[in-house]
PDB file of N, CA and C in Angstrom:
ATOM      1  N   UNK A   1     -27.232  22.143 -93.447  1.00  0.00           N
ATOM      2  CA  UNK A   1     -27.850  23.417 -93.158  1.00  0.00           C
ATOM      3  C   UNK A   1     -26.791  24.430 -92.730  1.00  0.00           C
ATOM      4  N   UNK A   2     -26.011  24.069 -91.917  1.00  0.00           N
ATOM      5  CA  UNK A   2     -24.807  24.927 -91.459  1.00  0.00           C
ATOM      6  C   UNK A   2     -23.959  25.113 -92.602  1.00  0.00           C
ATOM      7  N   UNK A   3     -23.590  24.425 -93.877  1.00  0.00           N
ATOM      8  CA  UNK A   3     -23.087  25.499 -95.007  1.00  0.00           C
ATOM      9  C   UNK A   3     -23.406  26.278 -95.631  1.00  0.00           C
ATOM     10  N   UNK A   4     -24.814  26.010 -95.761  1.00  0.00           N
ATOM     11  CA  UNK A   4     -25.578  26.726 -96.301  1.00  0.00           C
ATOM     12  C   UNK A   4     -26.273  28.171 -95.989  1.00  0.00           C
ATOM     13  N   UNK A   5     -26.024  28.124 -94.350  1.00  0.00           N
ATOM     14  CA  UNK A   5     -26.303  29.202 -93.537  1.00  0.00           C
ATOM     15  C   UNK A   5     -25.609  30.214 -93.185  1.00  0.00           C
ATOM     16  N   UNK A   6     -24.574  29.367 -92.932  1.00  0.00           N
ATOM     17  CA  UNK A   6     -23.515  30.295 -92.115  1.00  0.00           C
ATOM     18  C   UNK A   6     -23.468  30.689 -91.073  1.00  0.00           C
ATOM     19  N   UNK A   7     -22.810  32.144 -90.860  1.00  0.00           N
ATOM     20  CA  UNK A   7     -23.242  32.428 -89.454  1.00  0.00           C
ATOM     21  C   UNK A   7     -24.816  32.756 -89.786  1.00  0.00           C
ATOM     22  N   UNK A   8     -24.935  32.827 -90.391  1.00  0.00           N
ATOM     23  CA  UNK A   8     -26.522  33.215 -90.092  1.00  0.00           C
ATOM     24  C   UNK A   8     -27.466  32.452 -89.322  1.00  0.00           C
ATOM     25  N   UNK A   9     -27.053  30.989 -89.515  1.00  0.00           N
ATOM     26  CA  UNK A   9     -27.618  29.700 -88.746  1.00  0.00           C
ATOM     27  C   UNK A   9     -27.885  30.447 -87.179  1.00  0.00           C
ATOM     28  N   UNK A  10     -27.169  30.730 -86.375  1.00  0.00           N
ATOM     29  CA  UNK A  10     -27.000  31.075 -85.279  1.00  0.00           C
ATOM     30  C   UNK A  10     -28.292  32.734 -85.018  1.00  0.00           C
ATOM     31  N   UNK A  11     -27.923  33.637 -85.629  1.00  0.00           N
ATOM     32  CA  UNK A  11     -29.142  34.342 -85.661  1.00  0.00           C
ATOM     33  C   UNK A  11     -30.632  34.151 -85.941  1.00  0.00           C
ATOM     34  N   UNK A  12     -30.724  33.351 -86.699  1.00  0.00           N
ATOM     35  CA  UNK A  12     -32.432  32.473 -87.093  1.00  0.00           C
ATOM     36  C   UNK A  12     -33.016  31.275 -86.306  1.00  0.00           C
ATOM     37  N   UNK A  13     -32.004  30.933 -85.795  1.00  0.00           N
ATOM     38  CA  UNK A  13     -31.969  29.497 -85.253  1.00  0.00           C
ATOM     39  C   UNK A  13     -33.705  29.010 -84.800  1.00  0.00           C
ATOM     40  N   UNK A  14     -33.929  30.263 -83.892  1.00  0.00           N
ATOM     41  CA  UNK A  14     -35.214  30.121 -82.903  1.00  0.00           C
ATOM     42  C   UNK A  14     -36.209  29.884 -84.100  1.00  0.00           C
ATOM     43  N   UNK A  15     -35.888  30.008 -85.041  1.00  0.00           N
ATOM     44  CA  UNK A  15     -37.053  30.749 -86.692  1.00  0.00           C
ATOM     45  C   UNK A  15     -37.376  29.030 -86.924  1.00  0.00           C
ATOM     46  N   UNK A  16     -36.106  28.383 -87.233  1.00  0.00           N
ATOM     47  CA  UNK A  16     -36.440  27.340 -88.075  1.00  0.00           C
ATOM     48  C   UNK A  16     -36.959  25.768 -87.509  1.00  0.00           C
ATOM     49  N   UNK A  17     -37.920  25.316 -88.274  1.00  0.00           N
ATOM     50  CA  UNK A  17     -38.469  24.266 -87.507  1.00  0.00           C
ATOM     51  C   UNK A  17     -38.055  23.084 -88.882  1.00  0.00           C
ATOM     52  N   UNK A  18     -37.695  21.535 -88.376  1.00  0.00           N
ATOM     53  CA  UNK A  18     -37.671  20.645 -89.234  1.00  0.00           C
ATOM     54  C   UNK A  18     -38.537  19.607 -89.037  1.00  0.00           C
ATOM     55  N   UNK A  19     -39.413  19.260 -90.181  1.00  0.00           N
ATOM     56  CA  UNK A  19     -39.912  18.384 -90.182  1.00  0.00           C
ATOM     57  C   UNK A  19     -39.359  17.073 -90.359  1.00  0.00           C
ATOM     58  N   UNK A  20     -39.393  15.503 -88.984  1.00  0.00           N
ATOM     59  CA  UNK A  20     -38.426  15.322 -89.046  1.00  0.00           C
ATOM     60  C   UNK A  20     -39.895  13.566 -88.792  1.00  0.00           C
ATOM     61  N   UNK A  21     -39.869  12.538 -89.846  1.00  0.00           N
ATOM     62  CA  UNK A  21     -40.908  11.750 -89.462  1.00  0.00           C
ATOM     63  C   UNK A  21     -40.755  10.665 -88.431  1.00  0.00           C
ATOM     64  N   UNK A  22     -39.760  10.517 -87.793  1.00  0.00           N
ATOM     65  CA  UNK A  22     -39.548   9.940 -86.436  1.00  0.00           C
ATOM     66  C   UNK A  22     -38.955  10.722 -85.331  1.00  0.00           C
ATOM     67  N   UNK A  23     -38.687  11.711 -85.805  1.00  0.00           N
ATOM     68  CA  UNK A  23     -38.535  12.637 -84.492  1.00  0.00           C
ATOM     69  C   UNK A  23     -36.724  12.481 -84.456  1.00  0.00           C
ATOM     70  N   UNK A  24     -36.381  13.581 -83.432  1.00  0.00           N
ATOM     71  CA  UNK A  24     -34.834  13.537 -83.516  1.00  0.00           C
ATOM     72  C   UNK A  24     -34.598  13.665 -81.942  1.00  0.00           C
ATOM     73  N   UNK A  25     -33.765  12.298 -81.146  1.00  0.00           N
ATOM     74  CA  UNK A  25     -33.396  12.326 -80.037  1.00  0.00           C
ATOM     75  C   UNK A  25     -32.467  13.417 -79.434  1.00  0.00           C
ATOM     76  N   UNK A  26     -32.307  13.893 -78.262  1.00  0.00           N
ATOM     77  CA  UNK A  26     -31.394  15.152 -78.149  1.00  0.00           C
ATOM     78  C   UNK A  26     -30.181  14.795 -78.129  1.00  0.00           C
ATOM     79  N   UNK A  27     -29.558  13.451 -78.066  1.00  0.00           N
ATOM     80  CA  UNK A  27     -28.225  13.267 -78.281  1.00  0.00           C
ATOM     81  C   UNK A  27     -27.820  13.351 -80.081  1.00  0.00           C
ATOM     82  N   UNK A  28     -28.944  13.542 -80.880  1.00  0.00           N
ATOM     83  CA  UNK A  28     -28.428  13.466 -82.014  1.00  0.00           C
ATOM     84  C   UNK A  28     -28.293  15.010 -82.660  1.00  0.00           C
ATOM     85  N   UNK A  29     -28.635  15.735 -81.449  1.00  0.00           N
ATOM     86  CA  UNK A  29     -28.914  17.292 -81.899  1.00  0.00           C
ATOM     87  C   UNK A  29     -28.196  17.659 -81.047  1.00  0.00           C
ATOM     88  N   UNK A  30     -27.572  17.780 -80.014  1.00  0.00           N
ATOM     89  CA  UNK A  30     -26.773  18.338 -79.099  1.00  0.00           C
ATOM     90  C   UNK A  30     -24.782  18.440 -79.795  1.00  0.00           C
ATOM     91  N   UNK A  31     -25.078  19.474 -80.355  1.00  0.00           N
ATOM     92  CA  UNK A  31     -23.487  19.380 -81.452  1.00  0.00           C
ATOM     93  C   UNK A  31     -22.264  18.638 -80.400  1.00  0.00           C
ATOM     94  N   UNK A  32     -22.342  19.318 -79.440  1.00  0.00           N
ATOM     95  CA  UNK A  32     -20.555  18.868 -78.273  1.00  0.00           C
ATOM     96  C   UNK A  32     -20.685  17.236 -78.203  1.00  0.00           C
ATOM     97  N   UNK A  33     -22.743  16.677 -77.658  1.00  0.00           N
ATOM     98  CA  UNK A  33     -22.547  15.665 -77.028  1.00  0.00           C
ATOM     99  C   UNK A  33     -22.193  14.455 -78.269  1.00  0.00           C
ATOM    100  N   UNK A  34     -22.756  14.798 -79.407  1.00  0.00           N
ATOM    101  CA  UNK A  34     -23.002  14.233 -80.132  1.00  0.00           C
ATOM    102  C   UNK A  34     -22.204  13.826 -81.201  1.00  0.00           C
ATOM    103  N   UNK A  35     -21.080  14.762 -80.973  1.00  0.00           N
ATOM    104  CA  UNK A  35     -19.476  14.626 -81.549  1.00  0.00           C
ATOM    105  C   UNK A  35     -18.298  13.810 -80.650  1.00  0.00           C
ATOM    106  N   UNK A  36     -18.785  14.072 -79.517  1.00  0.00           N
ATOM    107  CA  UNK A  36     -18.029  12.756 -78.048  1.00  0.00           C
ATOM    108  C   UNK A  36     -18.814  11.736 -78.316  1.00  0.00           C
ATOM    109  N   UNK A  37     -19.860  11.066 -78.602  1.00  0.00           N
ATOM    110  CA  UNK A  37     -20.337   9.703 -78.636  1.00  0.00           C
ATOM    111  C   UNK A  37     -20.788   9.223 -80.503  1.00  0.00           C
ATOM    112  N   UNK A  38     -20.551   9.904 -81.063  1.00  0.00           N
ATOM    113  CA  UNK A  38     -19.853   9.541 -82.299  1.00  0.00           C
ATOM    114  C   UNK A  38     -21.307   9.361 -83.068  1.00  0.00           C
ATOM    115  N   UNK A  39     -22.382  10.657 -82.809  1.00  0.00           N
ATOM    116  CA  UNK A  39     -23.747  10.266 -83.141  1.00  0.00           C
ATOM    117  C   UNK A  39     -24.090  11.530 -84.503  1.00  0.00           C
ATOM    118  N   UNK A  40     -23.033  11.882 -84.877  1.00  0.00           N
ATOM    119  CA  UNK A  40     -22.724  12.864 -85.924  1.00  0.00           C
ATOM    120  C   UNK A  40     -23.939  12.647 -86.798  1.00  0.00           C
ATOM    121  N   UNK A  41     -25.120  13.173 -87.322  1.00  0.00           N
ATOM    122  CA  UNK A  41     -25.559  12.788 -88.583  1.00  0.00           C
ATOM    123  C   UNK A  41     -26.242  14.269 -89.383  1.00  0.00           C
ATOM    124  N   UNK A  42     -26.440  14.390 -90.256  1.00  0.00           N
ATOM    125  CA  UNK A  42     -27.040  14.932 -91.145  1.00  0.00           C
ATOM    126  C   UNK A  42     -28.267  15.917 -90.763  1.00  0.00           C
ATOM    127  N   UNK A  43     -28.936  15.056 -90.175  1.00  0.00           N
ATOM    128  CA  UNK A  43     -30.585  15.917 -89.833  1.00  0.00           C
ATOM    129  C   UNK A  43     -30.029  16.130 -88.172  1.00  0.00           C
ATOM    130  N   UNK A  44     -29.209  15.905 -87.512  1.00  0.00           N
ATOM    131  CA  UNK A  44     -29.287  16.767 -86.393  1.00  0.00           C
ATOM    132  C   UNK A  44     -28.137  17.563 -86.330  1.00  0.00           C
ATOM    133  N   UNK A  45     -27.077  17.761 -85.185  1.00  0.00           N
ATOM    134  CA  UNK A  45     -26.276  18.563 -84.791  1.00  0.00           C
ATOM    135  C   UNK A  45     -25.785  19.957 -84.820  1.00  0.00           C
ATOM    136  N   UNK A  46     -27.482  20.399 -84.790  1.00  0.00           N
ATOM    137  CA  UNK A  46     -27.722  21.841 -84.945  1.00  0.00           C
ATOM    138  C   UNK A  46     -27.661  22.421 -83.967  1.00  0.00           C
ATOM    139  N   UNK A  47     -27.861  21.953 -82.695  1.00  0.00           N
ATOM    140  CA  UNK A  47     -28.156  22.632 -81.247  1.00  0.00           C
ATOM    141  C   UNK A  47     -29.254  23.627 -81.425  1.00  0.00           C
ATOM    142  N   UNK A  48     -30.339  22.637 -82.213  1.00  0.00           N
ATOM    143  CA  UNK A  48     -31.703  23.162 -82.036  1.00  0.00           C
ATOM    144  C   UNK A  48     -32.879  23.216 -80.523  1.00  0.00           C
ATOM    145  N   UNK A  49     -33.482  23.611 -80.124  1.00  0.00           N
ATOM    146  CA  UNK A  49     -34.073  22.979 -79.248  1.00  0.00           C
ATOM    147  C   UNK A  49     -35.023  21.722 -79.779  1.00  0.00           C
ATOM    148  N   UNK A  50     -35.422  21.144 -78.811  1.00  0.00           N
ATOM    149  CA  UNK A  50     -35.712  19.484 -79.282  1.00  0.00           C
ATOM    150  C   UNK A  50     -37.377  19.593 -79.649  1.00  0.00           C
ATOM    151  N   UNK A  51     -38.259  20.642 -79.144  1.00  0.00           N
ATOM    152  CA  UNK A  51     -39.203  21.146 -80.057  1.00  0.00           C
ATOM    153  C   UNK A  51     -40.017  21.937 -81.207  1.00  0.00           C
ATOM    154  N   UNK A  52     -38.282  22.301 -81.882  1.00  0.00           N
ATOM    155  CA  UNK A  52     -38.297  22.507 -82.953  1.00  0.00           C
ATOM    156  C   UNK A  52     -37.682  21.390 -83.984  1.00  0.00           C
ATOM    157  N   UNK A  53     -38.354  20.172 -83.492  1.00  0.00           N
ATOM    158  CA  UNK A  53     -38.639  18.779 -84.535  1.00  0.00           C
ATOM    159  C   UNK A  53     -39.695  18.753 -84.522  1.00  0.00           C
ATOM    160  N   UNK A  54     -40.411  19.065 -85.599  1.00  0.00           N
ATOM    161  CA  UNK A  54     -41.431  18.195 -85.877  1.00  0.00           C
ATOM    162  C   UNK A  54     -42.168  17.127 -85.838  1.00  0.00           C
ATOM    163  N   UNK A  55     -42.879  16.437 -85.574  1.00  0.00           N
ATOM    164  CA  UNK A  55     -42.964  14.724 -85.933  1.00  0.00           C
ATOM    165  C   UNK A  55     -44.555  14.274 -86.567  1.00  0.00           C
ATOM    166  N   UNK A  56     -44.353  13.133 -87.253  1.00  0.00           N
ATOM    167  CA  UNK A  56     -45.764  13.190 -87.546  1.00  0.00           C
ATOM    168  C   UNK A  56     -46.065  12.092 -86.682  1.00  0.00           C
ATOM    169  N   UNK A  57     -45.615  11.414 -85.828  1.00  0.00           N
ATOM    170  CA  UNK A  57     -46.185  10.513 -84.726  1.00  0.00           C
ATOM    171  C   UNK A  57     -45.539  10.757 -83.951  1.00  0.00           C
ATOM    172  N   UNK A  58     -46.181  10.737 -82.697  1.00  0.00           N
ATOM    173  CA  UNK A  58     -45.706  11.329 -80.646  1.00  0.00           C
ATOM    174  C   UNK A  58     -44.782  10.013 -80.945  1.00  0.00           C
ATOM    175  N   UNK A  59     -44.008   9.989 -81.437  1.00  0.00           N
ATOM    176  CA  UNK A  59     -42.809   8.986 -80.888  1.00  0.00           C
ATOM    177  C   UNK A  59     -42.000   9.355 -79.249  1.00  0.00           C
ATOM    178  N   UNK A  60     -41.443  10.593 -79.317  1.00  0.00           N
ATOM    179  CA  UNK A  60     -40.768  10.773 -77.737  1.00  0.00           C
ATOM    180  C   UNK A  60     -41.597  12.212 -77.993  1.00  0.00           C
ATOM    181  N   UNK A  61     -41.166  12.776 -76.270  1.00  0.00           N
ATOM    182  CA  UNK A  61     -42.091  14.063 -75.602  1.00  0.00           C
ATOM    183  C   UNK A  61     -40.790  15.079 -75.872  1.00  0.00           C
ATOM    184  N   UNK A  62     -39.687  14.729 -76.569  1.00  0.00           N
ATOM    185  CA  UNK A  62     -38.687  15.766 -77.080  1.00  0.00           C
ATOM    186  C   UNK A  62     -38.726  16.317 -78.241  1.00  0.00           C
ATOM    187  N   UNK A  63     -39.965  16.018 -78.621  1.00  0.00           N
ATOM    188  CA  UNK A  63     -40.407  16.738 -80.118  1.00  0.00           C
ATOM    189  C   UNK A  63     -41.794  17.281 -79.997  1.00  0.00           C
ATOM    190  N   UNK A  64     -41.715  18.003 -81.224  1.00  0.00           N
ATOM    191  CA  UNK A  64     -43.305  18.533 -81.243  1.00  0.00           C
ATOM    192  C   UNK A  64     -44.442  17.800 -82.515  1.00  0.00           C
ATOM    193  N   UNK A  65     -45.255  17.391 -81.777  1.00  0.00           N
ATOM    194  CA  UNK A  65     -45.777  16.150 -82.751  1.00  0.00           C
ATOM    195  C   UNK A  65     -47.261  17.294 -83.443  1.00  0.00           C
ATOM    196  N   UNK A  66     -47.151  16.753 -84.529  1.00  0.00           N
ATOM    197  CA  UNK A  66     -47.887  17.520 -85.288  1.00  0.00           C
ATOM    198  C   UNK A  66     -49.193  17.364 -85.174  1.00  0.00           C
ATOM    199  N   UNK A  67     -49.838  16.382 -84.764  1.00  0.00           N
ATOM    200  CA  UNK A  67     -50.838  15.599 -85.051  1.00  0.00           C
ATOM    201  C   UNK A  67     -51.651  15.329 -86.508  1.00  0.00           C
ATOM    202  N   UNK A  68     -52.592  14.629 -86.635  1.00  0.00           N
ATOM    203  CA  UNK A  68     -53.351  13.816 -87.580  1.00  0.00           C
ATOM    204  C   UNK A  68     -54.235  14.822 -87.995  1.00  0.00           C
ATOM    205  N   UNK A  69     -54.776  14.878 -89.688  1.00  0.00           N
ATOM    206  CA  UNK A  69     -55.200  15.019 -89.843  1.00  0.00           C
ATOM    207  C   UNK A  69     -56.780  14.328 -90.578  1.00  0.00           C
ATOM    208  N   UNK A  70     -58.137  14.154 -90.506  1.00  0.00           N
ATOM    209  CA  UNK A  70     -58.895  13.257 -91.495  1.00  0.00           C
ATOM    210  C   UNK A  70     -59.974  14.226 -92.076  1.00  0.00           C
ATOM    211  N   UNK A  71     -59.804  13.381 -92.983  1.00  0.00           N
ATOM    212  CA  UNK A  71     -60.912  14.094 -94.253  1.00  0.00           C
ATOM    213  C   UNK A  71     -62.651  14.035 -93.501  1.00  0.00           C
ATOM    214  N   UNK A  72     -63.345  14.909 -93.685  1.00  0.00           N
ATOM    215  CA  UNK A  72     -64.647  14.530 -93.299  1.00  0.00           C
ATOM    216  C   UNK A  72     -65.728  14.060 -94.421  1.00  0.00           C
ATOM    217  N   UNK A  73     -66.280  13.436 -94.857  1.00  0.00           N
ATOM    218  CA  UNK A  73     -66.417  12.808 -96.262  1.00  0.00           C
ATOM    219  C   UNK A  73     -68.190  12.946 -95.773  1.00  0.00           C
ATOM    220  N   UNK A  74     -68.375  13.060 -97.628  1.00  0.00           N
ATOM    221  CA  UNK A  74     -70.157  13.907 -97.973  1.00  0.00           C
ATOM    222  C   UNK A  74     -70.734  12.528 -98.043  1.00  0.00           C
ATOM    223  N   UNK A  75     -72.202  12.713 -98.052  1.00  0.00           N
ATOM    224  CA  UNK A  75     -72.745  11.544 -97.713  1.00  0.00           C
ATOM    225  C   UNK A  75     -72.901  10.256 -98.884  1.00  0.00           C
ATOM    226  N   UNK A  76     -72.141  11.093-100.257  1.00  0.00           N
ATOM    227  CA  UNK A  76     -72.064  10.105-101.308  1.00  0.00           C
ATOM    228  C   UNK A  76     -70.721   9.111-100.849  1.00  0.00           C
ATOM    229  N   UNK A  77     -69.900  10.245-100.732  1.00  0.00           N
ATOM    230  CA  UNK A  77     -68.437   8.761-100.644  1.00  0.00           C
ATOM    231  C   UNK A  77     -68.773   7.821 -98.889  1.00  0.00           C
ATOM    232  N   UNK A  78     -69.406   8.447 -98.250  1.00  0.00           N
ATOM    233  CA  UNK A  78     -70.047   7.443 -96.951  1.00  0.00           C
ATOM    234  C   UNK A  78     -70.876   6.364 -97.645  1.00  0.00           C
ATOM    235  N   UNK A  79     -71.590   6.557 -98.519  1.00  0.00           N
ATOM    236  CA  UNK A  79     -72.714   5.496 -99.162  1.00  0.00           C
ATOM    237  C   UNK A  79     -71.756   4.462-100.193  1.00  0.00           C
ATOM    238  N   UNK A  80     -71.039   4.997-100.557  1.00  0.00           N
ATOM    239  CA  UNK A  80     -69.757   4.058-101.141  1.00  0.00           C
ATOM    240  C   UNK A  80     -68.999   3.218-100.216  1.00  0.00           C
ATOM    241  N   UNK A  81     -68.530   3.880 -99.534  1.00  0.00           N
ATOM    242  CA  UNK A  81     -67.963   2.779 -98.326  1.00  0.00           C
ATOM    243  C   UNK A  81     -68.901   2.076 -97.682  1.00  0.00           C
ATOM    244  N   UNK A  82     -69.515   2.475 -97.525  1.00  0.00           N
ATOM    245  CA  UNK A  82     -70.533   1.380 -96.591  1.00  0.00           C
ATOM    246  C   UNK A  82     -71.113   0.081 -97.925  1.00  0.00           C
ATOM    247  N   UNK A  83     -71.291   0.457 -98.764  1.00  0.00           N
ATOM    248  CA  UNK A  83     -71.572  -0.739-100.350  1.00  0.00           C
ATOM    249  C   UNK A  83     -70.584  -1.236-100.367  1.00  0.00           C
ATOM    250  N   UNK A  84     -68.945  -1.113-100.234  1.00  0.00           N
ATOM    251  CA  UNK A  84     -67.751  -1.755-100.440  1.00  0.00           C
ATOM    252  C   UNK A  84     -66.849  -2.120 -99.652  1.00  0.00           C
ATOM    253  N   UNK A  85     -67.579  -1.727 -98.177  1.00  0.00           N
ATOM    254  CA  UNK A  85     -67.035  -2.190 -96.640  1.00  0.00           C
ATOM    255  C   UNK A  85     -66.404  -3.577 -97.062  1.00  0.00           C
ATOM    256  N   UNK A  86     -65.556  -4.015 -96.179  1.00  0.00           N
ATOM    257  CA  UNK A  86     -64.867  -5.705 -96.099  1.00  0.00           C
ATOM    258  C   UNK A  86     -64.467  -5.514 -94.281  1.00  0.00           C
ATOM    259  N   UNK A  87     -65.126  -6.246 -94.264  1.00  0.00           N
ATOM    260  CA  UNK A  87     -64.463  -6.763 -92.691  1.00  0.00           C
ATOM    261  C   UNK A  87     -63.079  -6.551 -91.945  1.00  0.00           C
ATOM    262  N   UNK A  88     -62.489  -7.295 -93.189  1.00  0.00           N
ATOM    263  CA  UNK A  88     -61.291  -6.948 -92.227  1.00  0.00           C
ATOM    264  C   UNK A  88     -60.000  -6.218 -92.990  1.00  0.00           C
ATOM    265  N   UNK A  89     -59.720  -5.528 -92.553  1.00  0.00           N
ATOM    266  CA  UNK A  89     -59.125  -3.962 -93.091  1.00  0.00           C
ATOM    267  C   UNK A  89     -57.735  -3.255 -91.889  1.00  0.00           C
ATOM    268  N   UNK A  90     -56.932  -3.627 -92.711  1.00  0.00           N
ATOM    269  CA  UNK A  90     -55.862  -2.621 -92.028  1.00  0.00           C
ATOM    270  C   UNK A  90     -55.226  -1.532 -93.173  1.00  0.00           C
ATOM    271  N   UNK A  91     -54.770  -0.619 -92.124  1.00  0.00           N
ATOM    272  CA  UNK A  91     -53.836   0.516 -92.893  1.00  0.00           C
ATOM    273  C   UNK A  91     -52.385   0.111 -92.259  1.00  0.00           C
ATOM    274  N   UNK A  92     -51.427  -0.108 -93.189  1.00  0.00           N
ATOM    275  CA  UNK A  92     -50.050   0.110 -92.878  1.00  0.00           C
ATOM    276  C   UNK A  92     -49.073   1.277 -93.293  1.00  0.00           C
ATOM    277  N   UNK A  93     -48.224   1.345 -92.364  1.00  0.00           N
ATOM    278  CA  UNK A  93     -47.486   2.729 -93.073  1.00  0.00           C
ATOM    279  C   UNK A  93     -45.381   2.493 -93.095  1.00  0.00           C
ATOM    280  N   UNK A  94     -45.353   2.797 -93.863  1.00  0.00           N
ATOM    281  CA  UNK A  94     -43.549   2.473 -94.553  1.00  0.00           C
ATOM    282  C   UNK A  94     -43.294   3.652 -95.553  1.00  0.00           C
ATOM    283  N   UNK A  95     -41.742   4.135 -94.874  1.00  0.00           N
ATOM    284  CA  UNK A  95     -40.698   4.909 -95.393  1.00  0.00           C
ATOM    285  C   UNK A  95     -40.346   4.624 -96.867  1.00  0.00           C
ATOM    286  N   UNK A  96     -40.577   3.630 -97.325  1.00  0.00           N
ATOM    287  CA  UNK A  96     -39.707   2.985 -98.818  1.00  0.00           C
ATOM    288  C   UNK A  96     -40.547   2.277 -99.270  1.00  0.00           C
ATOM    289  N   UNK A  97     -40.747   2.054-100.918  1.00  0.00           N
ATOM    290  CA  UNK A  97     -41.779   1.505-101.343  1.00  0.00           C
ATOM    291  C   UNK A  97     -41.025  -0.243-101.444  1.00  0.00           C
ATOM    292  N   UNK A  98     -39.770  -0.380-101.527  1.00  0.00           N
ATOM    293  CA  UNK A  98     -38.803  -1.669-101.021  1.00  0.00           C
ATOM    294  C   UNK A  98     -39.544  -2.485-100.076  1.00  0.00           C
ATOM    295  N   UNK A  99     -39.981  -1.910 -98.854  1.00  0.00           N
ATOM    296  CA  UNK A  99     -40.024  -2.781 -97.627  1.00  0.00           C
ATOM    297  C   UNK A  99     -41.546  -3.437 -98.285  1.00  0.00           C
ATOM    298  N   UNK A 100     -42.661  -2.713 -99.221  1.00  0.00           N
ATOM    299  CA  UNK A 100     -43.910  -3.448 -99.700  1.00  0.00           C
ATOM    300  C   UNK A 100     -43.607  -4.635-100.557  1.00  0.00           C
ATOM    301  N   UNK A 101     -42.497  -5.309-100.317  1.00  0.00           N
ATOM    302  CA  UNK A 101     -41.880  -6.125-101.898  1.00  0.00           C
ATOM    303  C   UNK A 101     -42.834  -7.536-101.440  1.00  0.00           C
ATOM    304  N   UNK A 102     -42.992  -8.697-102.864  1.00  0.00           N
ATOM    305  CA  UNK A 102     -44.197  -9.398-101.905  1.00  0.00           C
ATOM    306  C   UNK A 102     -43.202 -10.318-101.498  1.00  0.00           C
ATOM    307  N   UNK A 103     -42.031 -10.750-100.740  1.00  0.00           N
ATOM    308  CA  UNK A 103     -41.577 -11.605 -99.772  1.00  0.00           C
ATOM    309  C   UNK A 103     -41.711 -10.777 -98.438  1.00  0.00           C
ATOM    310  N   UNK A 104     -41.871  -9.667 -98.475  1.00  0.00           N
ATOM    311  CA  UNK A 104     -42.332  -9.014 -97.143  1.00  0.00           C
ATOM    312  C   UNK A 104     -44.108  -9.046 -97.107  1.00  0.00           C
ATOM    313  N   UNK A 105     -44.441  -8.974 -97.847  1.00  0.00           N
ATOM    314  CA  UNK A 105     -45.950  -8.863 -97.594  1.00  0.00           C
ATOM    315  C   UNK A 105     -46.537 -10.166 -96.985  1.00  0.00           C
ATOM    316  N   UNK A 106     -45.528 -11.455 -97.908  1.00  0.00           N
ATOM    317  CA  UNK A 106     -45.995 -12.911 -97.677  1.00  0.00           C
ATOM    318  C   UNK A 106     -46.026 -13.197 -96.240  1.00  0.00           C
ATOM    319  N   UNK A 107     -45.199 -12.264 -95.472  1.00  0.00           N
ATOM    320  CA  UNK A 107     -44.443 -12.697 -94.283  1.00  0.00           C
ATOM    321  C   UNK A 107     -45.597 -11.900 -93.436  1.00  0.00           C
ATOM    322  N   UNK A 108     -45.976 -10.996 -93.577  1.00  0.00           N
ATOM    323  CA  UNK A 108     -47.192  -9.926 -92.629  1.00  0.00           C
ATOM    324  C   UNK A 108     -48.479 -10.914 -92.575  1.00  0.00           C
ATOM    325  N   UNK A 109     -48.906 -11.582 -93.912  1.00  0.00           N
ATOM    326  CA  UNK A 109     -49.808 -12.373 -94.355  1.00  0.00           C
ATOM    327  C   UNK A 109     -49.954 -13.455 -93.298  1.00  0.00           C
ATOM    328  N   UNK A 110     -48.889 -13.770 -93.190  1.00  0.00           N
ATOM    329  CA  UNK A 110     -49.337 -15.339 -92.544  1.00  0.00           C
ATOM    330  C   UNK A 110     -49.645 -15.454 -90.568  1.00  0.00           C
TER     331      UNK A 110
END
């Protein structure tokens, strides 16, 4: 972002918000601290403030969590689910479609 910005980075700064899906600790955004403990990366070292991260889950209270959104569903797709209900039902959620491979699934399974 800083090549791309320039100085301009510094005049907008307050403007820009990143959506960031685990959130960004302040040592990884704090440019000075974060160049002394060798935490250099990519999505931080902006010397943003720490609630202009985004998050889509309250992981830490140094971000701003977006919250959830759910669909409210008409009384046909309710009458569908309830005909095709199953007992037992989870939702899982993963970064990479890799980690769904089935020697990982075998392993959640058992």
């Amino acid at each position: 972002m800083k090549q791309h910005m320039g100085l301009s980075l510094r005049k907008h700064k307050c403007h820009i918000r990143v959506i960031d899906t685990f959130g960004t600790e302040p040592a990884y955004n704090h440019e000075e601290y974060a160049t002394l403990h060798g935490y250099r990366t990519n999505w931080g070292y902006w010397n943003l403030h720490g609630q202009q991260y985004m998050t889509m889950f309250p992981h830490t209270p140094d971000n701003s969590f977006m919250g959830f959104v759910a669909e409210e569903l008409n009384e046909t797709e309710r009458m569908f689910i309830q005909r095709n209900k199953v007992n037992n039902m989870a939702v899982v959620y993963g970064k990479d479609a890799g980690m769904w491979k089935v020697s990982m699934m075998q392993t959640i399974s058992k």
